[in-house]
Protein backbone atom coordinates (compact mmCIF):
# COMPACT_ATOMS: atom_id res chain seq x y z
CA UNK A 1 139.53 155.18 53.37
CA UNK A 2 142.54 153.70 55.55
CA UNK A 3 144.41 155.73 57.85
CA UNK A 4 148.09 156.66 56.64
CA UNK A 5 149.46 155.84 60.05
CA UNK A 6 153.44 155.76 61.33
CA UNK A 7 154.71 154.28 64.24
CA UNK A 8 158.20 155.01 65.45
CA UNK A 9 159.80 152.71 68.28
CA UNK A 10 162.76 153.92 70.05
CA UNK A 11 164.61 150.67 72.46
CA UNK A 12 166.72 152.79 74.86
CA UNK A 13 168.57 151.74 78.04
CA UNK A 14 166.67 153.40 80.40
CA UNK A 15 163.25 153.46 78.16
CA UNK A 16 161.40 151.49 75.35
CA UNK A 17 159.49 154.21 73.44
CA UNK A 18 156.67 154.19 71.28
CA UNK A 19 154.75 157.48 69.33
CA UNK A 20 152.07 156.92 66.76
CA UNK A 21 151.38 159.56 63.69
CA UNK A 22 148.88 160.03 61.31
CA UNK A 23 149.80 161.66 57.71
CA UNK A 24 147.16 164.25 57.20
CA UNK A 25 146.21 165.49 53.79
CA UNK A 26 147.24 169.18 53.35
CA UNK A 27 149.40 169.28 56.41
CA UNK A 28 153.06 169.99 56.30
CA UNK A 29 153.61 167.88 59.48
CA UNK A 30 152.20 164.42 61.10
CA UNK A 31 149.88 164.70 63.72
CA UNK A 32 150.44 163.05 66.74
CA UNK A 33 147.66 160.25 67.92
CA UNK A 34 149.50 158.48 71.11
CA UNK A 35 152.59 157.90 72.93
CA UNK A 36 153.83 154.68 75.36
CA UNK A 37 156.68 154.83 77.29
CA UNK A 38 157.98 152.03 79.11
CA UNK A 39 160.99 151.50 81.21
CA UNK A 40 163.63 149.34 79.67
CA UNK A 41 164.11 145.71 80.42
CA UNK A 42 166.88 143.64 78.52
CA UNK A 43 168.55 146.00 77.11
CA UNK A 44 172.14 147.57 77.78
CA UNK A 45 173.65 150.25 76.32
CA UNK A 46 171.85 150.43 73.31
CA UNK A 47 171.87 146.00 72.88
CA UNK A 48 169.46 143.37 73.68
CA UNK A 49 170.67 141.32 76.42
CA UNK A 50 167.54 139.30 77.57
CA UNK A 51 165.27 138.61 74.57
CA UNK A 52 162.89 137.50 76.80
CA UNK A 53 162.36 140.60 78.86
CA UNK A 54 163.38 143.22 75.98
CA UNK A 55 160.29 141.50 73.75
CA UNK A 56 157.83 141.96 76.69
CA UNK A 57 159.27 145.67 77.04
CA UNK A 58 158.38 146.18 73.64
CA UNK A 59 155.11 144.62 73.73
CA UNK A 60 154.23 146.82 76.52
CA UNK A 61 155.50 150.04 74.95
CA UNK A 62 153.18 149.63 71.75
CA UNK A 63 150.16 148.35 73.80
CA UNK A 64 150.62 151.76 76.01
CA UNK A 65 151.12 153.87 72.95
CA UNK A 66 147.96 151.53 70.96
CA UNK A 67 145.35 152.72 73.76
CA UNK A 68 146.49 156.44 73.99
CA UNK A 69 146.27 156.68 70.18
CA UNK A 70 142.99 154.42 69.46
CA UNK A 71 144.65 152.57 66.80
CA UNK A 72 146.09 148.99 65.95
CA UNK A 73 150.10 149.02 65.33
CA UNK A 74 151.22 146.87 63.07
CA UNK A 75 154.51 147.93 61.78
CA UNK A 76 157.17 150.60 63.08
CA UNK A 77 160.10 153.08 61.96
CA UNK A 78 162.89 151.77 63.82
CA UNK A 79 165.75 154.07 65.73
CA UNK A 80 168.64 152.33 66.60
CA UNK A 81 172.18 153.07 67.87
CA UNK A 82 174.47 152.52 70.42
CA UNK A 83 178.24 152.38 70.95
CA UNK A 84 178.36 149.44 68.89
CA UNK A 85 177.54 151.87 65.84
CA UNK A 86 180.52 153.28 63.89
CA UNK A 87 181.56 155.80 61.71
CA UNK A 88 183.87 156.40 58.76
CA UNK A 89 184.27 157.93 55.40
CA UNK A 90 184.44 156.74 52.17
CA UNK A 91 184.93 158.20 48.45
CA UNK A 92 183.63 157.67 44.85
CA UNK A 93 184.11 158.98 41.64
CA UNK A 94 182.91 158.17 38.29
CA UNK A 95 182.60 159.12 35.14
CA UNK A 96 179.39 161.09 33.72
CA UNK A 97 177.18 158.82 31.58
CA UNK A 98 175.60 161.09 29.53
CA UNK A 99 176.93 162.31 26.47
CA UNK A 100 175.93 165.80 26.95
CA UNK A 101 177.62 165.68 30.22
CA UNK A 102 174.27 166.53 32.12
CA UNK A 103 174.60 164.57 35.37
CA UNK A 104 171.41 162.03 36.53
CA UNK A 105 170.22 160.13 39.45
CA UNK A 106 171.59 157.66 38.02
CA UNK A 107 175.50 158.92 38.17
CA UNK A 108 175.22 159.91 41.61
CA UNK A 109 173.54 156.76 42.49
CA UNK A 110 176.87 155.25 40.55
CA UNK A 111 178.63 157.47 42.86
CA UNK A 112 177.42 156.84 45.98
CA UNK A 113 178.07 152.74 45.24
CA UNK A 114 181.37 153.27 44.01
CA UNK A 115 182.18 154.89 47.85
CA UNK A 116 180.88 151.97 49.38
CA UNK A 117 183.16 149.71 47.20
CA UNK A 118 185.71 150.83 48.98
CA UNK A 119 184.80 150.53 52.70
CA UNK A 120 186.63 147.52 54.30
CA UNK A 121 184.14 144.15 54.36
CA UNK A 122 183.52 142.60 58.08
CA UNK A 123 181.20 140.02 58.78
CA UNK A 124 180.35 141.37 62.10
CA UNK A 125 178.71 144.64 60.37
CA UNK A 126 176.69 145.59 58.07
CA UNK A 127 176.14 149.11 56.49
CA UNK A 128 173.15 151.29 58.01
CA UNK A 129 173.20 154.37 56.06
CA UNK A 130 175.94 156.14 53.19
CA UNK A 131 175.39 160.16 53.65
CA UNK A 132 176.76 162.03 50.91
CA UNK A 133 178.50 164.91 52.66
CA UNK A 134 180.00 166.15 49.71
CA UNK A 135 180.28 166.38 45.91
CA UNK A 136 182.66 167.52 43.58
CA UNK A 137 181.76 168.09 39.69
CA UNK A 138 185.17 168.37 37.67
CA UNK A 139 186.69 169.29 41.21
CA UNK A 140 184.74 171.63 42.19
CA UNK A 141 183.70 171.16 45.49
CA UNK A 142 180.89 172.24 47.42
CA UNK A 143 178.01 170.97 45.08
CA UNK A 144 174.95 170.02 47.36
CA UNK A 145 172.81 169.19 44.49
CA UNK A 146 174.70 167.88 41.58
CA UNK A 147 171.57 166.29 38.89
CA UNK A 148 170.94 168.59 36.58
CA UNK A 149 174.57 169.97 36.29
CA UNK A 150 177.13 169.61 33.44
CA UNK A 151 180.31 168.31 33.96
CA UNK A 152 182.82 164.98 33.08
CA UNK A 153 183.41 163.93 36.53
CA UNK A 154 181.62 163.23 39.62
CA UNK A 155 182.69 162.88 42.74
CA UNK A 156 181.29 162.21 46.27
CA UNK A 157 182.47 162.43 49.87
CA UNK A 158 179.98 160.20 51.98
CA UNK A 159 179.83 159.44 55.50
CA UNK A 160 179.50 155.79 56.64
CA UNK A 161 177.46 154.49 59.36
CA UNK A 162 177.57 151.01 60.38
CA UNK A 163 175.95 148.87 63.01
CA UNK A 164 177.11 145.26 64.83
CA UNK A 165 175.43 142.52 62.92
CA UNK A 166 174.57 140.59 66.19
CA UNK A 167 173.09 143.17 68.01
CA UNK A 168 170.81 144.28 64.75
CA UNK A 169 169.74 140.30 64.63
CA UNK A 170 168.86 140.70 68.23
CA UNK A 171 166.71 143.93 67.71
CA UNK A 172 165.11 142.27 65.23
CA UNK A 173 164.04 138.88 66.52
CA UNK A 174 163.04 140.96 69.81
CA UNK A 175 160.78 143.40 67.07
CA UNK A 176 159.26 140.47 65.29
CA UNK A 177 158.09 138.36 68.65
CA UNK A 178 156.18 141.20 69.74
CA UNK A 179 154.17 140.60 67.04
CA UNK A 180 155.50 143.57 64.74
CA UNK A 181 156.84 144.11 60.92
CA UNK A 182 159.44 146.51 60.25
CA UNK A 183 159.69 149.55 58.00
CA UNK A 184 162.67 150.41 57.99
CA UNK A 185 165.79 151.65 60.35
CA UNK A 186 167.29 154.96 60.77
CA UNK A 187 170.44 156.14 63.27
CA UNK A 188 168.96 157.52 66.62
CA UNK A 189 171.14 161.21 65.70
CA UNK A 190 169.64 161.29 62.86
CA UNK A 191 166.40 160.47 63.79
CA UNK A 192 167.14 163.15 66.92
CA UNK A 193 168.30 166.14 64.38
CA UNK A 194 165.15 165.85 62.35
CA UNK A 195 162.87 167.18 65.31
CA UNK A 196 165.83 169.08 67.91
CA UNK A 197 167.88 171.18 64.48
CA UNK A 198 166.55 173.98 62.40
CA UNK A 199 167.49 174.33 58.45
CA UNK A 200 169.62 177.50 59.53
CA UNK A 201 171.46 175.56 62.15
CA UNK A 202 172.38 172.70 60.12
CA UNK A 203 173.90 175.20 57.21
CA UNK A 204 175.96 177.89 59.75
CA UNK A 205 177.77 174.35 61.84
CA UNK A 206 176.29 172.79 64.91
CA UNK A 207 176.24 169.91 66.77
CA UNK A 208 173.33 168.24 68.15
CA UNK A 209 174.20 165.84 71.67
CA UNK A 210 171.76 163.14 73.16
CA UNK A 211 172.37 162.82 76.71
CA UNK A 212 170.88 159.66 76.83
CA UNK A 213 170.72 156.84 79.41
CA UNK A 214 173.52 154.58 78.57
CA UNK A 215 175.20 156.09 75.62
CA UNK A 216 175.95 159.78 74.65
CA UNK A 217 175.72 160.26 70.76
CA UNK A 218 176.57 163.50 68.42
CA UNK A 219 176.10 164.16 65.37
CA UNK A 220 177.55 166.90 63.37
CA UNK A 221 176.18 169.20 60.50
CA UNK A 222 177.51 172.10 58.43
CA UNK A 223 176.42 173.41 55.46
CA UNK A 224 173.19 171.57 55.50
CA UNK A 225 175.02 168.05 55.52
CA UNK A 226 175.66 165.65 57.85
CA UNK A 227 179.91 165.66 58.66
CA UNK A 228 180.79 163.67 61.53
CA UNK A 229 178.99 161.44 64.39
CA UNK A 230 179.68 159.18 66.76
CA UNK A 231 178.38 157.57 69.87
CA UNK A 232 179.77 157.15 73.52
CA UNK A 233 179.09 154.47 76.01
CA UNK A 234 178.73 156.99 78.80
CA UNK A 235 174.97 158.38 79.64
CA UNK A 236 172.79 159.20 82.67
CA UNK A 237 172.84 155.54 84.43
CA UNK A 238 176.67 156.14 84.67
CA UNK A 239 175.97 159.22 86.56
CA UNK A 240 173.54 157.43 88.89
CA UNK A 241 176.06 154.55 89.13
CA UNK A 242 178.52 157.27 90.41
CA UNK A 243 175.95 158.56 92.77
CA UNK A 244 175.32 155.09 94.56
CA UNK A 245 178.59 154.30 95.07
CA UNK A 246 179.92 158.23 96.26
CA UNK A 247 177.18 157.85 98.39
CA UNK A 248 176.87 154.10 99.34
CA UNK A 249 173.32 153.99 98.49
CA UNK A 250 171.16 151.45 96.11
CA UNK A 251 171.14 152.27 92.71
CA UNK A 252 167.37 152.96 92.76
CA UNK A 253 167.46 155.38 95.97
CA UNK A 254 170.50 157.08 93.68
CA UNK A 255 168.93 157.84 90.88
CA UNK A 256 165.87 159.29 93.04
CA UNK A 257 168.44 161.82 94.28
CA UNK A 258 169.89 162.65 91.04
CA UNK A 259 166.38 163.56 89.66
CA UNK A 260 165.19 165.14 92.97
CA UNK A 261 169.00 167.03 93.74
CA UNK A 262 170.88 166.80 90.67
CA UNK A 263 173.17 169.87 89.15
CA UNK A 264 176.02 171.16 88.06
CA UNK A 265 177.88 173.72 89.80
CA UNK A 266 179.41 172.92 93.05
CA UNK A 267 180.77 176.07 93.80
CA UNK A 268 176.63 177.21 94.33
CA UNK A 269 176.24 175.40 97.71
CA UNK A 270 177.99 175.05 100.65
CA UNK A 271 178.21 172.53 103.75
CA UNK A 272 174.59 173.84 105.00
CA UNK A 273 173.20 172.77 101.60
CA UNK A 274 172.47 168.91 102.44
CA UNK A 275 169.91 166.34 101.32
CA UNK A 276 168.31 163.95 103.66
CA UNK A 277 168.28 160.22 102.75
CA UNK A 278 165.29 159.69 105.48
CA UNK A 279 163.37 161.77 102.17
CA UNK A 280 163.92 158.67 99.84
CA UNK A 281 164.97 155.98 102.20
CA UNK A 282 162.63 156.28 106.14
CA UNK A 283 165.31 154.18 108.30
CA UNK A 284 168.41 155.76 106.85
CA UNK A 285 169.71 158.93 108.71
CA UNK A 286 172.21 160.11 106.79
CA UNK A 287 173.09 163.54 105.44
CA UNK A 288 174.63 164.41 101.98
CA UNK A 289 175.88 167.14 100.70
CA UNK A 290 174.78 168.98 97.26
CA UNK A 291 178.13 169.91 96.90
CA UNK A 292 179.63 166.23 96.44
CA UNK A 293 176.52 165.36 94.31
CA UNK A 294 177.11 168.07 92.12
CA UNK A 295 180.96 167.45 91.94
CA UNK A 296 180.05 163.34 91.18
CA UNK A 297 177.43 164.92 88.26
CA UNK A 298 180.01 167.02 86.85
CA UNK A 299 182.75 164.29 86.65
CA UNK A 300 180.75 162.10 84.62
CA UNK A 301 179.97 164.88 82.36
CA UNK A 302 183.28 166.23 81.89
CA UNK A 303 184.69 162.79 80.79
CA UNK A 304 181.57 163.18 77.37
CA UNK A 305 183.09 166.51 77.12
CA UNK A 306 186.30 165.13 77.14
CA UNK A 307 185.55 162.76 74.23
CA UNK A 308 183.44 165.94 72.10
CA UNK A 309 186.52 167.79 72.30
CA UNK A 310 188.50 165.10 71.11
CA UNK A 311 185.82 164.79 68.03
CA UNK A 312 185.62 168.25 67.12
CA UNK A 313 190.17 168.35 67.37
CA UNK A 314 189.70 165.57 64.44
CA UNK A 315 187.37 167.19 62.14
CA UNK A 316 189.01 170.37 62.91
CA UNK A 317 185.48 171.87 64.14
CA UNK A 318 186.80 172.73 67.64
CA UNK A 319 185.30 176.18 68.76
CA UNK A 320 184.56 176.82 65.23
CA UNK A 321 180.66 176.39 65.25
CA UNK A 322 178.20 179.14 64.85
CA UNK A 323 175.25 177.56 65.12
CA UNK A 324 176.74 175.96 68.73
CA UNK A 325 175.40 172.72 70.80
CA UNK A 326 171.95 171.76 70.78
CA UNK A 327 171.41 169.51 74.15
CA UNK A 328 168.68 166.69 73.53
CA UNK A 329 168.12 163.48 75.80
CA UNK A 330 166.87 163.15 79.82
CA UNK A 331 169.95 164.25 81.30
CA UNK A 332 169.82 167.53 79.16
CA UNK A 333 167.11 168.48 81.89
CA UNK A 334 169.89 168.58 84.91
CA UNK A 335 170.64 172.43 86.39
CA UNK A 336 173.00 174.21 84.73
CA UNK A 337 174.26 171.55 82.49
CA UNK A 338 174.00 173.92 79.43
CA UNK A 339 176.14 176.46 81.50
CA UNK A 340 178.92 173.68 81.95
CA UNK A 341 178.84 172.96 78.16
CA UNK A 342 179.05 176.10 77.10
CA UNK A 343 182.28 176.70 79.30
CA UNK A 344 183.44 172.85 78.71
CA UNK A 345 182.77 173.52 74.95
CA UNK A 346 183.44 177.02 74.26
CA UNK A 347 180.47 177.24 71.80
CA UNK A 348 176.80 178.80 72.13
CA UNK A 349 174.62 176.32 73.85
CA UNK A 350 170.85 175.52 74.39
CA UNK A 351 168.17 172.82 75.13
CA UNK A 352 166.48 171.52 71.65
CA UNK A 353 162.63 170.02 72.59
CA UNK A 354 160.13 169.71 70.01
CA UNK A 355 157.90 172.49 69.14
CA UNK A 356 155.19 170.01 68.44
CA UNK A 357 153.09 168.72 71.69
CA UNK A 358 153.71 172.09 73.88
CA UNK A 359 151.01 170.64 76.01
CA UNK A 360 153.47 168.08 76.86
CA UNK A 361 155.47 168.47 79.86
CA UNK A 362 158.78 169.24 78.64
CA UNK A 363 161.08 166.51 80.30
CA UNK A 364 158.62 164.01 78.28
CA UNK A 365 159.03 165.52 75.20
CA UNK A 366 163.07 165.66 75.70
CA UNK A 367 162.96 162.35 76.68
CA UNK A 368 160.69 160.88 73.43
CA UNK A 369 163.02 163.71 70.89
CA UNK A 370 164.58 160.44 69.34
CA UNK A 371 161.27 158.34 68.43
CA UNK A 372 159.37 161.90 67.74
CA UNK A 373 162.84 162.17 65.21
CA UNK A 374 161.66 159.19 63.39
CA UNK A 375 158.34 160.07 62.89
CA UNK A 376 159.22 162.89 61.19
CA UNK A 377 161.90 160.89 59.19
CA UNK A 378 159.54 158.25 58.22
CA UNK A 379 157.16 161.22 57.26
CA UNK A 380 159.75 162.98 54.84
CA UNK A 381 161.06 159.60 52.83
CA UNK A 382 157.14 158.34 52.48
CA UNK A 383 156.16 161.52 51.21
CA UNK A 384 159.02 162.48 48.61
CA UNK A 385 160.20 165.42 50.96
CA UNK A 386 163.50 164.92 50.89
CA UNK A 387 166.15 168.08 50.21
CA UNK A 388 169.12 168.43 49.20
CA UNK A 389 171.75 165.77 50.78
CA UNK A 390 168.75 163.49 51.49
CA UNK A 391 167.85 163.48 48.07
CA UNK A 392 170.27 161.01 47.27
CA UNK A 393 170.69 159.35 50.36
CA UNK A 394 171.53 155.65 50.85
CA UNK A 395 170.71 152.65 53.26
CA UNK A 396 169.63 148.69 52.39
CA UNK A 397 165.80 150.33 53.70
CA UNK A 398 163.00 147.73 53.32
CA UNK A 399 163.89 145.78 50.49
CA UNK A 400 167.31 145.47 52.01
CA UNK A 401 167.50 145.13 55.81
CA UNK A 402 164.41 143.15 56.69
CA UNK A 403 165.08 140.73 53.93
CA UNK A 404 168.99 140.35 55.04
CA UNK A 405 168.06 140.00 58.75
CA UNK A 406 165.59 137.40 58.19
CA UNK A 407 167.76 135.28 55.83
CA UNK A 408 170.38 135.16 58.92
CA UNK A 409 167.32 133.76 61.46
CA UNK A 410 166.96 130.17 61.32
């Protein structure tokens, strides 16, 4: 019999990611065969620059991840994102069809079209996922579930998540020359808030944020349905940026500091507190202080808080989530970064990793929590899983985006 495998790929700036799954009859979850992680190469904030050297990334992600797991990869679950993703909102209504007034699939399917009728048309985008966030039967709101229910008129509140069409066409032609087929595409929050969220999170209000590389992305539930998200080009290679130039070192020798000395928290060291560039660099003699690295660290980071703050003021979610921050993404790992949140925030916060591979060192397994997120996302649509707002969830999937992007290759 032939092995029900998923692979997940995951093209960040800093890292191309692979991690390969096997469905397993009986078993609630996937099980984990192999993971390859690469470091990045033509790729910037989230978009293919160099399809040359972003291909051969790729190619040497999945051969990495091919010999740890034992098996051939032939297709993948793709995460994408960036800050050339957007978000906005959209709503339908229709009439019930039935004559009884029980509502179907079919209605809220109606529904769900009739909200994207309505979002503006640009060339230069195309549509990557409609989220119902709400629906309303005869105007009363709050319905989760609405098939099933009796009513006239059906109404739905969706979220809208769009992508840039050129950088999509670039993922893809990248994807293909490495020799792969794609299954489909999810939005790297998403993908992120399948593995980092609990159930009971998502329904009290919480926010889930992906310190990544070269973006920052959020996503927002409450009441078990995605509400808001949003991406910001501002991640851990702008911190390291910061450090080379505060310090007038190479980029490289900068980022070896920031993983060796990085923190937040100035205020914890004083002028005797110094790090050593001989350590990373022989002929170099200088002496740096913690205290300016951790003042350059938390700079950087206040400016994503910044922008939160201004997210949460617009939904009118600011301070007013129980179930808090959940911190995802390498630079979630930095000391006392969940203490600055918290008082940059004013909400509960903590560091999500993956319960699954605890033999896993746990900066790996914060680092992978976006293509580990699409495994389990590609698990729960192949297997009819889906709850609740998933249910009726909607994206052009396979018979959708992989024939549109290959119609616009020449």
């Amino acid at each position: 019999m032939a092995r029900n495998i998923i692979t997940s790929l995951d093209v960040g700036t800093s890292t191309i990611q692979v991690v390969v799954a096997e469905r397993m009859s009986g078993e609630a979850n996937p099980r984990i065969l192999g993971m390859g992680m690469v470091n990045s190469a033509g790729v910037r904030r989230g978009a293919i620059v160099d399809l040359d050297d972003a291909t051969g990334a790729i190619r040497a992600a999945v051969e990495e991840a091919r010999r740890s797991s034992g098996v051939p990869i032939r297709s993948v679950w793709v995460a994408t994102g960036g800050p050339h993703a957007t978000i906005s909102s959209s709503r339908g209504v229709v009439a019930v069809s039935r004559a009884d007034g029980e509502i179907s699939q079919e209605d809220v399917r109606r529904a769900i079209a009739a909200a994207e009728t309505f979002i503006p048309k640009n060339a230069n985008r195309e549509i990557l996922h409609i989220i119902p966030r709400d629906f309303r039967v005869d105007h009363e709101a709050g319905v989760k579930d609405p098939v099933g229910m009796h009513g006239v008129r059906l109404e739905v509140d969706t979220l809208i998540i769009e992508c840039s069409t050129p950088v999509l066409k670039n993922l893809f032609k990248c994807i293909e020359a490495a020799g792969l087929r794609i299954e489909d595409y999810v939005f790297s929050p998403l993908a992120a808030a399948e593995m980092a969220l609990t159930k009971r999170q998502k329904e009290l209000g919480v926010m889930l944020l992906d310190l990544g590389g070269g973006t920052a992305s959020f996503i927002v539930f409450e009441e078990g349905m995605p509400l808001h998200a949003g991406v910001f080009p501002i991640g851990g290679n702008q911190i390291t940026n910061d450090v080379a130039i505060g310090f007038r070192t190479h980029v490289d020798t900068a980022e070896q500091i920031k993983c060796a000395y990085g923190s937040c928290g100035p205020a914890q060291f004083t002028k005797k507190d110094v790090i050593r560039l001989a350590e990373f660099v022989p002929e170099e003699q200088t002496v740096l202080g913690r205290r300016e690295l951790a003042e350059i660290i938390e700079a950087r980071l206040g400016d994503i808080f910044e922008l939160l703050q201004k997210e949460l003021k617009k939904i009118g979610r600011k301070e007013l989530l129980p179930g808090g921050v959940v911190l995802v993404g390498g630079s979630s790992l930095i000391p006392g970064v969940v203490e600055l949140t918290r008082y940059e925030i004013g909400l509960p916060v903590q560091c999500g990793f993956p319960e699954i591979l605890p033999e896993v060192d746990e900066k790996i397994r914060a680092s992978f929590i976006v293509a580990l997120g699409t495994i389990q996302w590609a698990y729960s649509k192949t297997s009819g899983d889906y709850v609740g707002w998933a249910n009726h969830f909607s994206h052009i999937g396979q018979s959708g985006w992989v024939k549109w992007l290959k119609s616009l290759l020449p």
